[in-house]
N, C-alpha and C. Protein backbone atom coordinates (compact mmCIF):
# COMPACT_ATOMS: atom_id res chain seq x y z
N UNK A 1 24.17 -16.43 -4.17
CA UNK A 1 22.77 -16.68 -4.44
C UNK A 1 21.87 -15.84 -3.53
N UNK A 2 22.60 -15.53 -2.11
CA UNK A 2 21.37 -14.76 -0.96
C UNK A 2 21.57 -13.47 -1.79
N UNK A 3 22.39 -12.72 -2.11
CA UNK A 3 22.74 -11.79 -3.11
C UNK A 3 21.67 -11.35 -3.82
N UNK A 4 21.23 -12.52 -5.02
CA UNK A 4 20.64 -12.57 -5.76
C UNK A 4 18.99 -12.22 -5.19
N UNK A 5 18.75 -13.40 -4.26
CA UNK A 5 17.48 -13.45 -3.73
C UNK A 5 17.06 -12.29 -3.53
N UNK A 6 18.12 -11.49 -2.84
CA UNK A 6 17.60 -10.07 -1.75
C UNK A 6 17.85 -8.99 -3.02
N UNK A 7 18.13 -8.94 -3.82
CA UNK A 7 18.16 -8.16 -4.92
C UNK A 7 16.83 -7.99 -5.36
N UNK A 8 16.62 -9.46 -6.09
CA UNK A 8 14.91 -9.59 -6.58
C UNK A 8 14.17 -9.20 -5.28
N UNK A 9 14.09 -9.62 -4.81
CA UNK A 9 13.20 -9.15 -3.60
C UNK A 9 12.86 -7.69 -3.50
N UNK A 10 13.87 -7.05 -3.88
CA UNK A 10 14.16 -5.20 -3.05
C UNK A 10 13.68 -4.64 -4.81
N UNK A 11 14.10 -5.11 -5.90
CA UNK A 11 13.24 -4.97 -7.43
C UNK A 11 11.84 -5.18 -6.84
N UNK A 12 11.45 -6.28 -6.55
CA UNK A 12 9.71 -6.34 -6.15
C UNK A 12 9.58 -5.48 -5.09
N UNK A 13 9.86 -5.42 -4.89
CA UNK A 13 9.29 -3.96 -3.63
C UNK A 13 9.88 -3.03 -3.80
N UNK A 14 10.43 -2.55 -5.06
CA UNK A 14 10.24 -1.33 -5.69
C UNK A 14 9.21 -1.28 -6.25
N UNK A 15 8.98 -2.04 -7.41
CA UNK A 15 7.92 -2.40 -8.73
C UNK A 15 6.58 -2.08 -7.63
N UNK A 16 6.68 -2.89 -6.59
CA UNK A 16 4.80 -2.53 -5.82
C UNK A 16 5.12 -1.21 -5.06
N UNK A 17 6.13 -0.57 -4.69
CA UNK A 17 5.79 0.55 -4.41
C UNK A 17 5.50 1.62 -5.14
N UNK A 18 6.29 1.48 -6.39
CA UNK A 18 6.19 2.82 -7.77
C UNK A 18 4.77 2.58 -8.27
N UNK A 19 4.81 1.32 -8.62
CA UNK A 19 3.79 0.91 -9.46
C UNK A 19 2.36 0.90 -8.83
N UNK A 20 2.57 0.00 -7.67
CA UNK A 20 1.04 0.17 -6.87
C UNK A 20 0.29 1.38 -6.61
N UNK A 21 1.05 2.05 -6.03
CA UNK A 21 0.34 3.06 -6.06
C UNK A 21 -0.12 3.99 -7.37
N UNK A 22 -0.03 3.86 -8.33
CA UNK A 22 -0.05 4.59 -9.75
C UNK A 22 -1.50 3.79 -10.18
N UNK A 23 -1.88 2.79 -9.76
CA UNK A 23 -3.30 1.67 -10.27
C UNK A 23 -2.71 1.09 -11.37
N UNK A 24 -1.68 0.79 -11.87
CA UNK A 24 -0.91 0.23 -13.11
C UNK A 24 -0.80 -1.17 -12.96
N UNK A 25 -0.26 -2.01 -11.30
CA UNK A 25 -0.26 -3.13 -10.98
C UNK A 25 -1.73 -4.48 -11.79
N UNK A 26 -2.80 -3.04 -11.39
CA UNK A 26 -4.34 -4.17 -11.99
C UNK A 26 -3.93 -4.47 -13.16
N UNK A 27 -3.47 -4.21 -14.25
CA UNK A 27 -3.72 -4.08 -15.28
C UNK A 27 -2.75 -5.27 -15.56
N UNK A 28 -1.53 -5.62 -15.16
CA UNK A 28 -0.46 -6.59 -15.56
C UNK A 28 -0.25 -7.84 -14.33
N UNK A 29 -0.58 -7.54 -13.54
CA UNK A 29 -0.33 -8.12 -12.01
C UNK A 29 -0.66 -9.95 -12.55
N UNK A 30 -1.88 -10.46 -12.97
CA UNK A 30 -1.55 -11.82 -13.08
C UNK A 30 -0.54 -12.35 -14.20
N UNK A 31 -0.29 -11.60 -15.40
CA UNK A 31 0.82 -11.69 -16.20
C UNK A 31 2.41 -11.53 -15.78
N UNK A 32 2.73 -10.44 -14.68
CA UNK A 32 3.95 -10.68 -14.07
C UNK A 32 3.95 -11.93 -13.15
N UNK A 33 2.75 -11.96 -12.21
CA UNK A 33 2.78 -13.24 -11.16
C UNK A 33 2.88 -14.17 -12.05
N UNK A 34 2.82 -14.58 -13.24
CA UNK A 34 2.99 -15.97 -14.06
C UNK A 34 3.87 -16.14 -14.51
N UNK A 35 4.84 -15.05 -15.01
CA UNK A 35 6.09 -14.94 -15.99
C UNK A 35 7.22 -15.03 -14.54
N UNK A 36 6.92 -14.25 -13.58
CA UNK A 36 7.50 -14.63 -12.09
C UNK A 36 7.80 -16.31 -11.91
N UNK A 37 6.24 -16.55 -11.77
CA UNK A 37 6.43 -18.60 -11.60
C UNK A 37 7.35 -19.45 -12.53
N UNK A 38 7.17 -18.83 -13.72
CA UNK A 38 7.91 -19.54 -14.57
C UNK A 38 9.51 -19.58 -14.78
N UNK A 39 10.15 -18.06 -13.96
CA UNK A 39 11.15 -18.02 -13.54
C UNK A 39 11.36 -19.23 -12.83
N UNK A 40 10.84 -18.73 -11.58
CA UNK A 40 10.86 -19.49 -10.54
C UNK A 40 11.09 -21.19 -10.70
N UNK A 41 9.94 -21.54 -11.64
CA UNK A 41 10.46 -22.97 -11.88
C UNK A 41 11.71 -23.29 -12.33
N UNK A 42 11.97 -22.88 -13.35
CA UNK A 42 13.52 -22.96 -14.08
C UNK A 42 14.37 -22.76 -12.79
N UNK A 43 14.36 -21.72 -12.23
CA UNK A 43 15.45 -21.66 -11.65
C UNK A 43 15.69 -22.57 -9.80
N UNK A 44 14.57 -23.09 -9.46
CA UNK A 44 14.66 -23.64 -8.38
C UNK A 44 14.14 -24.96 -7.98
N UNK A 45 13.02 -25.46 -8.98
CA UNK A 45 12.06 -26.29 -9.29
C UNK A 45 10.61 -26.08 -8.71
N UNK A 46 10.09 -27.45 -8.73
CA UNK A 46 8.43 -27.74 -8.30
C UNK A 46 8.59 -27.05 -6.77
N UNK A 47 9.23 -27.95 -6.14
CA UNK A 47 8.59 -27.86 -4.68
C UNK A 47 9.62 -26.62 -3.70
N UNK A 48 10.02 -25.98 -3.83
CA UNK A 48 10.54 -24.91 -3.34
C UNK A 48 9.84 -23.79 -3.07
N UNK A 49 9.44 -23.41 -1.84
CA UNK A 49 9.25 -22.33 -0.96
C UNK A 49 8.47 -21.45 -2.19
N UNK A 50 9.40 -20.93 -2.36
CA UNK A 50 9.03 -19.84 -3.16
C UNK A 50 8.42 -19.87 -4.28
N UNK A 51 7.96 -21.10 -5.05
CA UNK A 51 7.63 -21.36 -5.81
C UNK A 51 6.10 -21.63 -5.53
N UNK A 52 6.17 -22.60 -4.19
CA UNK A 52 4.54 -23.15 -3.89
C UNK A 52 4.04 -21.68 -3.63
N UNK A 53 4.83 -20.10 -2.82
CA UNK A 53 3.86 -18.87 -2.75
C UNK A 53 3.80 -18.74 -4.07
N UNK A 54 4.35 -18.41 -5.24
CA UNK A 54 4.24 -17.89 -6.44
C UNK A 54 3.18 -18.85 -6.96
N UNK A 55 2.96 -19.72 -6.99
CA UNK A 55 1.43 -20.28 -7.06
C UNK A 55 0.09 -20.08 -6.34
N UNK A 56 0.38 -19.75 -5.39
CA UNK A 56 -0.98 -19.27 -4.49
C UNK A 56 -0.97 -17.84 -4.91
N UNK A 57 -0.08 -17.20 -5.19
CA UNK A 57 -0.34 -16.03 -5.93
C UNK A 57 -1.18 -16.15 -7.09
N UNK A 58 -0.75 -16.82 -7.70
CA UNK A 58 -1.06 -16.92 -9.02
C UNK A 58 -2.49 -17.22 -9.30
N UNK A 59 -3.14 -18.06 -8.83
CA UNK A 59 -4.19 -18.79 -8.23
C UNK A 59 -5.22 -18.12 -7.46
N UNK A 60 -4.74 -17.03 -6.83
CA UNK A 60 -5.65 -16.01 -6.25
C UNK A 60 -5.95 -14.97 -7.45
N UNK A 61 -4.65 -14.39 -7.74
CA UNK A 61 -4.80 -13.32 -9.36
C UNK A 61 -6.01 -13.73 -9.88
N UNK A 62 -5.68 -15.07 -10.28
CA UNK A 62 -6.93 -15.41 -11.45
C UNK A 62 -8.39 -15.84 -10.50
N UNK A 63 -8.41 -15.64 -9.58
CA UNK A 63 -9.67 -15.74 -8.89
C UNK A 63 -10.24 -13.95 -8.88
N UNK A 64 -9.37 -13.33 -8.25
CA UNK A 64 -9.73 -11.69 -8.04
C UNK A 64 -10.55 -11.00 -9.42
N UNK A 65 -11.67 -10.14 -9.07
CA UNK A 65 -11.57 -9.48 -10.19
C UNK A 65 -10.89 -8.14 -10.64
N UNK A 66 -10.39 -8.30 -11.95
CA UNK A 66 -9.35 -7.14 -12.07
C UNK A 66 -9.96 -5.56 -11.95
N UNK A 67 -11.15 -5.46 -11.56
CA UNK A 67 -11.71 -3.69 -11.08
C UNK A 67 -11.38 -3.59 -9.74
N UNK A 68 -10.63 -4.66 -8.89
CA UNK A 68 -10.70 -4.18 -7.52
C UNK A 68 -9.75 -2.85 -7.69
N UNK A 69 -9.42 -2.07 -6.94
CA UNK A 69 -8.26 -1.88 -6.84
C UNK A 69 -6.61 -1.59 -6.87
N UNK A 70 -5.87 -1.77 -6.72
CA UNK A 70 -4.48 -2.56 -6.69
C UNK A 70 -4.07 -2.66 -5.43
N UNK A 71 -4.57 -1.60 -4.77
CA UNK A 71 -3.96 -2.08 -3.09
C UNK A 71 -4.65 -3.04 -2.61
N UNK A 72 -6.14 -3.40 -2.70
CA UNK A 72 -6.66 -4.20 -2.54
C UNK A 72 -6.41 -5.40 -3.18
N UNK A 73 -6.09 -5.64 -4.02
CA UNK A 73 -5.92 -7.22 -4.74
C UNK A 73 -4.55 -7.71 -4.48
N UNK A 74 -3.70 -6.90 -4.36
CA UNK A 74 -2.11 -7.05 -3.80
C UNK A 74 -2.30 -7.67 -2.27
N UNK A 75 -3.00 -6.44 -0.67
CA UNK A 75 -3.42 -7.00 0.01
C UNK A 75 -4.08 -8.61 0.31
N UNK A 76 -4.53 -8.40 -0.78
CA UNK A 76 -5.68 -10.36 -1.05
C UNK A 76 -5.01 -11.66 -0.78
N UNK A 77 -4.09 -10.94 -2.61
CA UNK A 77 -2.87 -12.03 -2.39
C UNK A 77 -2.33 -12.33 -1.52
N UNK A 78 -1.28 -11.19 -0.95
CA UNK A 78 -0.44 -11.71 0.22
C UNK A 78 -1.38 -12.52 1.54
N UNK A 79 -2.68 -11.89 1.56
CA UNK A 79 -3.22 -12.38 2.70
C UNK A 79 -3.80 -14.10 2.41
N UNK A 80 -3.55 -14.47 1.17
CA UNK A 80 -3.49 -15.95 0.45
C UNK A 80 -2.20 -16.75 0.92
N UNK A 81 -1.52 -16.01 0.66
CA UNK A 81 -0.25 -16.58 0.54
C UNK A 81 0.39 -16.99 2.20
N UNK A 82 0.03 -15.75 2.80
CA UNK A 82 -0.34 -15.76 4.50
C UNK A 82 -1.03 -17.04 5.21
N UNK A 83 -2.09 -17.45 4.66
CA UNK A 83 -3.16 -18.48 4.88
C UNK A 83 -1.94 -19.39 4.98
N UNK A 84 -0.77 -20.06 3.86
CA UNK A 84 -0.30 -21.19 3.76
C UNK A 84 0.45 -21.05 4.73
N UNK A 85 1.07 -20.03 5.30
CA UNK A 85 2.37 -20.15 6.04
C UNK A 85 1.99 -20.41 7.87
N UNK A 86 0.54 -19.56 8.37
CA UNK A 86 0.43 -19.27 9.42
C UNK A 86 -0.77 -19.59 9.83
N UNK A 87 -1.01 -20.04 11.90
CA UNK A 87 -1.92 -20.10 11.98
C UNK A 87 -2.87 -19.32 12.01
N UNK A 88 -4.19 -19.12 12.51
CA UNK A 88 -5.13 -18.10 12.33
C UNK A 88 -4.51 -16.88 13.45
N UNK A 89 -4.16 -16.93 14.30
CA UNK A 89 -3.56 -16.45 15.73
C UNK A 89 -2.35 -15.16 15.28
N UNK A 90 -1.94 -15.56 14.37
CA UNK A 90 -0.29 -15.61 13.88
C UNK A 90 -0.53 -14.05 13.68
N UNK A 91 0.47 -13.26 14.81
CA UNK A 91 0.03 -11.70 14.46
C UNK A 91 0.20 -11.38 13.16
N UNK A 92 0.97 -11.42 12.03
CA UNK A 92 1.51 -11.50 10.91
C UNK A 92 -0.02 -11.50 10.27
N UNK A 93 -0.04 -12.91 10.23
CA UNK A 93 -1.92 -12.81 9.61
C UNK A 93 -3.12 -11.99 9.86
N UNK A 94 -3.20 -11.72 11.33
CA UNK A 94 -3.99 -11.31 12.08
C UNK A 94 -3.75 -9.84 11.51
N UNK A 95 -2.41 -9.05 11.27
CA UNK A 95 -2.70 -7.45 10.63
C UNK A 95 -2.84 -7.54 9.35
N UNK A 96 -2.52 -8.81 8.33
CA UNK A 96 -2.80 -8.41 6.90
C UNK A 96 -4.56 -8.72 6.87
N UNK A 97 -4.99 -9.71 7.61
CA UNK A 97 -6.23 -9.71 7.96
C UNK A 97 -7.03 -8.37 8.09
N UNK A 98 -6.54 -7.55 9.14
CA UNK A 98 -7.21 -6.26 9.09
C UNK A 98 -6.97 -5.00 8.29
N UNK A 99 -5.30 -5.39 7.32
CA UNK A 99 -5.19 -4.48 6.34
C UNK A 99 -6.45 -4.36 5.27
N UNK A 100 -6.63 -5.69 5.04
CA UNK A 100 -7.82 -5.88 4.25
C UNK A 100 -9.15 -5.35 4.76
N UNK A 101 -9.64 -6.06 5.84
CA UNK A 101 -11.00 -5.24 6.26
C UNK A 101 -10.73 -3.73 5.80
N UNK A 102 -9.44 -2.97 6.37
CA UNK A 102 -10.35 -1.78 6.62
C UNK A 102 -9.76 -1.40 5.11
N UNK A 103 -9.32 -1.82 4.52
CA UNK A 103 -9.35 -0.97 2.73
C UNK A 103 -10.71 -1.79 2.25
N UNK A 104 -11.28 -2.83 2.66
CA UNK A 104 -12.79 -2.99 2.23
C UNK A 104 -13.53 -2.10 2.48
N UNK A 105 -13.35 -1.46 3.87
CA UNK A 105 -14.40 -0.94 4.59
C UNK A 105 -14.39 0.26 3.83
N UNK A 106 -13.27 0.82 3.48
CA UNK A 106 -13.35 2.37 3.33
C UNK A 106 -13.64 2.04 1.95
N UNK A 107 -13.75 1.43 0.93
CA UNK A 107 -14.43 1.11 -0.56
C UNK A 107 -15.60 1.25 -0.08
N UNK A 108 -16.12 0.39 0.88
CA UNK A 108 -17.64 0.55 0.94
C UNK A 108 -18.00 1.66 1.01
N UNK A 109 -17.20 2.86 1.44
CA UNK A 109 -17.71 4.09 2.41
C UNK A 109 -17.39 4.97 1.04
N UNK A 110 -16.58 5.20 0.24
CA UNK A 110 -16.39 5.53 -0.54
C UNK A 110 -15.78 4.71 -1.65
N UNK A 111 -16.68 4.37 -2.81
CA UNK A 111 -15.84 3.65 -3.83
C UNK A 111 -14.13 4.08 -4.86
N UNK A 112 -14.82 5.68 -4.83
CA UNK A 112 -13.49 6.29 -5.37
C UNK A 112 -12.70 6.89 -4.87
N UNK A 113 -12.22 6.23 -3.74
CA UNK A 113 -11.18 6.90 -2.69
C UNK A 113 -9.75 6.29 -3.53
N UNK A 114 -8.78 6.99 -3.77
CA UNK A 114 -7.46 7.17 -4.09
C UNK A 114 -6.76 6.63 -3.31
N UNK A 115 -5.87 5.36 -4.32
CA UNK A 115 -5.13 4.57 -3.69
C UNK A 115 -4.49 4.97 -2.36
N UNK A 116 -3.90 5.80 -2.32
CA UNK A 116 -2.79 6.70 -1.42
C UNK A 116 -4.01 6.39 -0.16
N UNK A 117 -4.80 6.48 0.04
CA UNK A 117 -5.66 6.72 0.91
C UNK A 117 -6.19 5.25 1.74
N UNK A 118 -6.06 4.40 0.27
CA UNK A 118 -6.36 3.02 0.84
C UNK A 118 -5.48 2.45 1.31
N UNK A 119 -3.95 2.76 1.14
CA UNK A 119 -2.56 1.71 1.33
C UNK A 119 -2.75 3.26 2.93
N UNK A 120 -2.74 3.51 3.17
CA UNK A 120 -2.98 4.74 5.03
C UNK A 120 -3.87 3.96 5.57
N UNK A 121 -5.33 3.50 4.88
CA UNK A 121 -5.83 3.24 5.91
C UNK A 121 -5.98 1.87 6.23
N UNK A 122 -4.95 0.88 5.55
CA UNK A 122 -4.42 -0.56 5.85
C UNK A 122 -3.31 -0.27 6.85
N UNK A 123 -2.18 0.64 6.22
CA UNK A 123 -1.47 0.69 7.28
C UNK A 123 -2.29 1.18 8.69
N UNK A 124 -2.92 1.78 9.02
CA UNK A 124 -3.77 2.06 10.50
C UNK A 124 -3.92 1.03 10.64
N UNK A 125 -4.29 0.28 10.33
CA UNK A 125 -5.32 -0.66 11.16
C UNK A 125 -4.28 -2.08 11.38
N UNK A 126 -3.42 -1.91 10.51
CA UNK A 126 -2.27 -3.27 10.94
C UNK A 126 -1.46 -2.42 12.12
N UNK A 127 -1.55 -1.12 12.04
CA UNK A 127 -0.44 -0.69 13.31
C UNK A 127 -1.19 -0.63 14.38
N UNK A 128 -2.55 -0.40 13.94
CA UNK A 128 -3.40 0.09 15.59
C UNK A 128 -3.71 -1.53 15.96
N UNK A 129 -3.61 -2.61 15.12
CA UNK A 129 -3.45 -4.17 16.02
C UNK A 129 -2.42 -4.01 16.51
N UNK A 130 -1.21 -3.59 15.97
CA UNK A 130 -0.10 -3.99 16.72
C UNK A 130 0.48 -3.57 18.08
N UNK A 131 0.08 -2.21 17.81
CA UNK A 131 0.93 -1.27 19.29
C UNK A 131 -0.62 -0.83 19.94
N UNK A 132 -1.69 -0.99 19.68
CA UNK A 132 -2.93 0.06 20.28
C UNK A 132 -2.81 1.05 20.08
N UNK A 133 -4.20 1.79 20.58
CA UNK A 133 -4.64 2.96 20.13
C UNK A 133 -3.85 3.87 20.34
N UNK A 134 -3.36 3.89 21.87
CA UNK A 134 -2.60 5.08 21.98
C UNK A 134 -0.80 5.00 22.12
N UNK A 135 -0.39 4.51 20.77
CA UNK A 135 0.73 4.39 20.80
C UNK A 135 0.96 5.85 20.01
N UNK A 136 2.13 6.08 19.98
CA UNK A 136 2.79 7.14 19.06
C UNK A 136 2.54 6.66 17.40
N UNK A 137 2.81 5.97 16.78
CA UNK A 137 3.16 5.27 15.70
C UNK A 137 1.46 5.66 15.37
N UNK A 138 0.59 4.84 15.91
CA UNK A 138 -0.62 4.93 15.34
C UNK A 138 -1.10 6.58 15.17
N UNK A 139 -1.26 7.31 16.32
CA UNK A 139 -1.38 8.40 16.17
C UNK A 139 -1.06 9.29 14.84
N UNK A 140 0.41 8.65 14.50
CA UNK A 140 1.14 9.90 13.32
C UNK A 140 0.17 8.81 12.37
N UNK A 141 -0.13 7.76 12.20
CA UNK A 141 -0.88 7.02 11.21
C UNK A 141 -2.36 7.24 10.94
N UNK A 142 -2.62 7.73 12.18
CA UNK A 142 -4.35 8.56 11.92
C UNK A 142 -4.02 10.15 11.71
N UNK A 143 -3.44 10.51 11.78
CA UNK A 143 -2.93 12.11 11.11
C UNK A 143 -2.77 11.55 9.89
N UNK A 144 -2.08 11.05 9.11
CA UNK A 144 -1.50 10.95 8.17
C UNK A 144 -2.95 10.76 6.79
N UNK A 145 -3.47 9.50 7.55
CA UNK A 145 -4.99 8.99 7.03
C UNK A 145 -5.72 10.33 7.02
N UNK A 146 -6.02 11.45 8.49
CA UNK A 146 -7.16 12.38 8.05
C UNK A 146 -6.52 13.57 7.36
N UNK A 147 -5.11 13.65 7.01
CA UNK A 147 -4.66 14.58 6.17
C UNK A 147 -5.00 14.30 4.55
N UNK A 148 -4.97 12.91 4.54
CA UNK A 148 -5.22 12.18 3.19
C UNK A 148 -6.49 12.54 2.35
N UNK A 149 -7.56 12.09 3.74
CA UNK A 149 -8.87 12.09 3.47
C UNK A 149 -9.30 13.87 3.39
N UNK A 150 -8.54 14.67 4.07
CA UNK A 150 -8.70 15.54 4.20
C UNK A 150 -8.65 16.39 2.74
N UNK A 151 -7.64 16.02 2.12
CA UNK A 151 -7.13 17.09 0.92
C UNK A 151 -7.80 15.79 -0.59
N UNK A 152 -7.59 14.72 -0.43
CA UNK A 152 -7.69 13.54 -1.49
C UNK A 152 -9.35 13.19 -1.67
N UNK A 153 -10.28 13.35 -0.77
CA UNK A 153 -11.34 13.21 -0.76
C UNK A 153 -12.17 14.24 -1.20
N UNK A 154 -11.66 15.01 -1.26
CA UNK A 154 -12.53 16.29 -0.86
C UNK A 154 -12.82 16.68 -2.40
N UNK A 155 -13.75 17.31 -3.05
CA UNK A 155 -14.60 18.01 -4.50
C UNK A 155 -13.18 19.08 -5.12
N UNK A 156 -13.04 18.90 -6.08
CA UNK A 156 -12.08 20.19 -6.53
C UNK A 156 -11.42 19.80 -7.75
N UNK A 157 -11.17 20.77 -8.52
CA UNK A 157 -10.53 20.82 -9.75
C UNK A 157 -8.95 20.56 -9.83
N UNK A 158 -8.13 20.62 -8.48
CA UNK A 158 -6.73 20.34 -8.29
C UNK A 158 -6.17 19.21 -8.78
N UNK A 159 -4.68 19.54 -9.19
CA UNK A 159 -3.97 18.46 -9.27
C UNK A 159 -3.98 17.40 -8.34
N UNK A 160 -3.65 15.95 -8.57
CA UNK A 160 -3.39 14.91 -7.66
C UNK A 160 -2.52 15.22 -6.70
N UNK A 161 -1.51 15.71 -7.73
CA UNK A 161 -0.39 15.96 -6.88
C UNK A 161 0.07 17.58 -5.91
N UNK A 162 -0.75 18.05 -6.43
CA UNK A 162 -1.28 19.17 -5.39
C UNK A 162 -1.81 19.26 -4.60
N UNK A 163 -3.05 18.05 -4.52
CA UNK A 163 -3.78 17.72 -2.97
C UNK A 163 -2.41 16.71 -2.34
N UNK A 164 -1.60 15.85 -2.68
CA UNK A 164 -1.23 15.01 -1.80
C UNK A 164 0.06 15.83 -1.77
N UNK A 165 0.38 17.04 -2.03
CA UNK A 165 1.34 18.32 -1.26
C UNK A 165 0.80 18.71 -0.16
N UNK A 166 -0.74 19.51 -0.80
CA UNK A 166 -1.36 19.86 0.45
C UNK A 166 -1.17 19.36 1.77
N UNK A 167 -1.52 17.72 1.63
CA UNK A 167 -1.72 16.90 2.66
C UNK A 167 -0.72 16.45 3.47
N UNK A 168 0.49 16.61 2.93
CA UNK A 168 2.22 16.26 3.43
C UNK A 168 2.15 17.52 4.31
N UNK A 169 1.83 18.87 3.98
CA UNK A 169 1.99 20.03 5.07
C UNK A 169 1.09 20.48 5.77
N UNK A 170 -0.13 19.85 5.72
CA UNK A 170 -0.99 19.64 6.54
C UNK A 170 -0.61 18.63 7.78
N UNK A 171 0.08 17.77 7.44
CA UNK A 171 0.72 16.61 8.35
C UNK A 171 1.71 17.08 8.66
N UNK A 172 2.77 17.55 8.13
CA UNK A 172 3.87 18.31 8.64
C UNK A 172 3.71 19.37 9.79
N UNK A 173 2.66 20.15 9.34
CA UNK A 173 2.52 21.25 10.49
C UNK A 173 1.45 21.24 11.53
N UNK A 174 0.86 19.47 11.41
CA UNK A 174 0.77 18.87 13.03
C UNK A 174 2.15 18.76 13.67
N UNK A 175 2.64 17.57 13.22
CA UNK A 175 3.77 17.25 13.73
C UNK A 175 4.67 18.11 14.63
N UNK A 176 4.85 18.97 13.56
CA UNK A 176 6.17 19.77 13.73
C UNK A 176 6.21 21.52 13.93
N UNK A 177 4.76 22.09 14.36
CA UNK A 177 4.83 23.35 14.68
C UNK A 177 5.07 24.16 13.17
N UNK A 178 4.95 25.39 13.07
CA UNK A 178 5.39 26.45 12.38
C UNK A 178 6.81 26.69 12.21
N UNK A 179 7.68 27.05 12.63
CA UNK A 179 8.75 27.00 12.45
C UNK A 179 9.96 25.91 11.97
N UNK A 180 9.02 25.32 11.67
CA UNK A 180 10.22 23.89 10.95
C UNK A 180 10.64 23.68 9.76
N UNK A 181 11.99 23.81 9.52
CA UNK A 181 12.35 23.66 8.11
C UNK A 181 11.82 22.52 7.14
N UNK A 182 11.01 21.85 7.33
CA UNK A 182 10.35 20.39 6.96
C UNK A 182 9.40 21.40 6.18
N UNK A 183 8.88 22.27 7.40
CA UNK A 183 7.45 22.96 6.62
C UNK A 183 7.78 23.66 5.56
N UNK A 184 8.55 24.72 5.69
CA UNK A 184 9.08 25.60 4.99
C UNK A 184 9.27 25.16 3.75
N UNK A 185 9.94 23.95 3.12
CA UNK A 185 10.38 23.39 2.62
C UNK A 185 8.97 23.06 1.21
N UNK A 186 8.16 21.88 2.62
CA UNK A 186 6.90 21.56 1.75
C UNK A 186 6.10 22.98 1.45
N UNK A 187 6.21 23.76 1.93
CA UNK A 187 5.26 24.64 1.86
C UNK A 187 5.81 25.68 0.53
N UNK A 188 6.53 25.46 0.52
CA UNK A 188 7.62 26.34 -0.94
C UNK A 188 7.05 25.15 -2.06
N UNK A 189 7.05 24.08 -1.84
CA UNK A 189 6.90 22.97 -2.92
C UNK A 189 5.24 23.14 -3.08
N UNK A 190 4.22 23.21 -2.49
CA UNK A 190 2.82 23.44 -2.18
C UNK A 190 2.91 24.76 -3.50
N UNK A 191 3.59 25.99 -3.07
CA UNK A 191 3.59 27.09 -3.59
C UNK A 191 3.63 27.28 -5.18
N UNK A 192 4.85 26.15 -5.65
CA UNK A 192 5.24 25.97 -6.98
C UNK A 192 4.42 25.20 -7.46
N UNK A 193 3.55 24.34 -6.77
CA UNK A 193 2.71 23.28 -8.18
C UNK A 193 1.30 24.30 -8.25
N UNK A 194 1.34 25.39 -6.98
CA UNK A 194 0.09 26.61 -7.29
C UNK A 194 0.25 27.45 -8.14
N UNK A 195 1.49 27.30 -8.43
CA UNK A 195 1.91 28.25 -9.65
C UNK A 195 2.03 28.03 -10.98
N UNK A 196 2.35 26.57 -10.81
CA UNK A 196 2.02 25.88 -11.85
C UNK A 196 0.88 25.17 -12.62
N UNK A 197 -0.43 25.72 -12.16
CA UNK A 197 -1.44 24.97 -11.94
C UNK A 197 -2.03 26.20 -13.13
């Protein structure tokens, strides 16, 4: 049965990683969270763990409105579902807490900022609670964010997926100097979607 559990589990966190980021999640997200619960009941009953979150999910879905987002309304949820388990203190809460602020914040600052950009600048701000400013981790996480904002924000006729090349070897060749086969690599891949364009 743990088998099972950690199976579904590692399916859902595929599904929100492929999917979330694509903006596809808005569109189905309270229809899977319901067809989810209804699993869930059959297979475990009323009062089981996993069942009372798959209701506070559910329950938030249909509160949210469906133009947020998807990183944002995903964020919401969990930070619902968070509420039941933990106190206010509870670092756990305390970074999905600020995952949220700052993908609010940066909507405010820009409404049509690209997912990719909003799930960077949640991750910052849950890592820069966790380790501070000047940890390593955060650092490659604010590179990562102004490479984002850098190539994803910016006016231009390019592919999606040509700015968020750009932005991988723009980040790459902070990191890692000129001479690195990492670069070389992205930078050959950069080359072919210019060619293909």
């Amino acid at each position: 049965m743990n088998r099972l559990a950690a199976f579904r589990s590692l399916l859902s966190a595929l599904f929100v990683a492929v999917v979330l980021p694509l903006g596809l999640l808005a569109v189905d997200d309270l229809a899977t969270a319901q067809a989810d619960l209804a699993k869930m009941l059959q297979h475990y009953g009323e009062k089981h763990p996993k069942v009372i979150d798959q209701r506070v999910r559910v329950t938030e879905l249909e509160k949210l409105p469906t133009t947020e987002p998807a990183v944002l309304r995903s964020a919401r949820v969990e930070l619902a579902v968070m509420l039941t388990h933990y106190a206010e203190n509870h670092p756990k809460l305390r970074a999905q807490v600020a995952r949220v602020q700052a993908i609010e914040e940066q909507l405010k600052r820009n409404p049509a900022t690209p997912e990719e950009v909003l799930t960077a600048r949640g991750d910052l701000a849950t890592l820069g609670l966790r380790y501070g400013d000047n940890n390593p981790r955060v650092a490659a996480a604010r590179s990562h964010v102004a490479a984002l904002e850098k190539y994803l924000l910016a006016p231009g006729d390019e592919s999606h997926e040509l700015r968020l090349a750009r932005a991988e070897l723009d980040e790459l060749t902070q990191r890692y100097g000129a001479g690195h086969p990492k670069i070389k690599e992205q930078a050959d891949r950069v080359a072919a979607l210019e060619r293909a364009k």
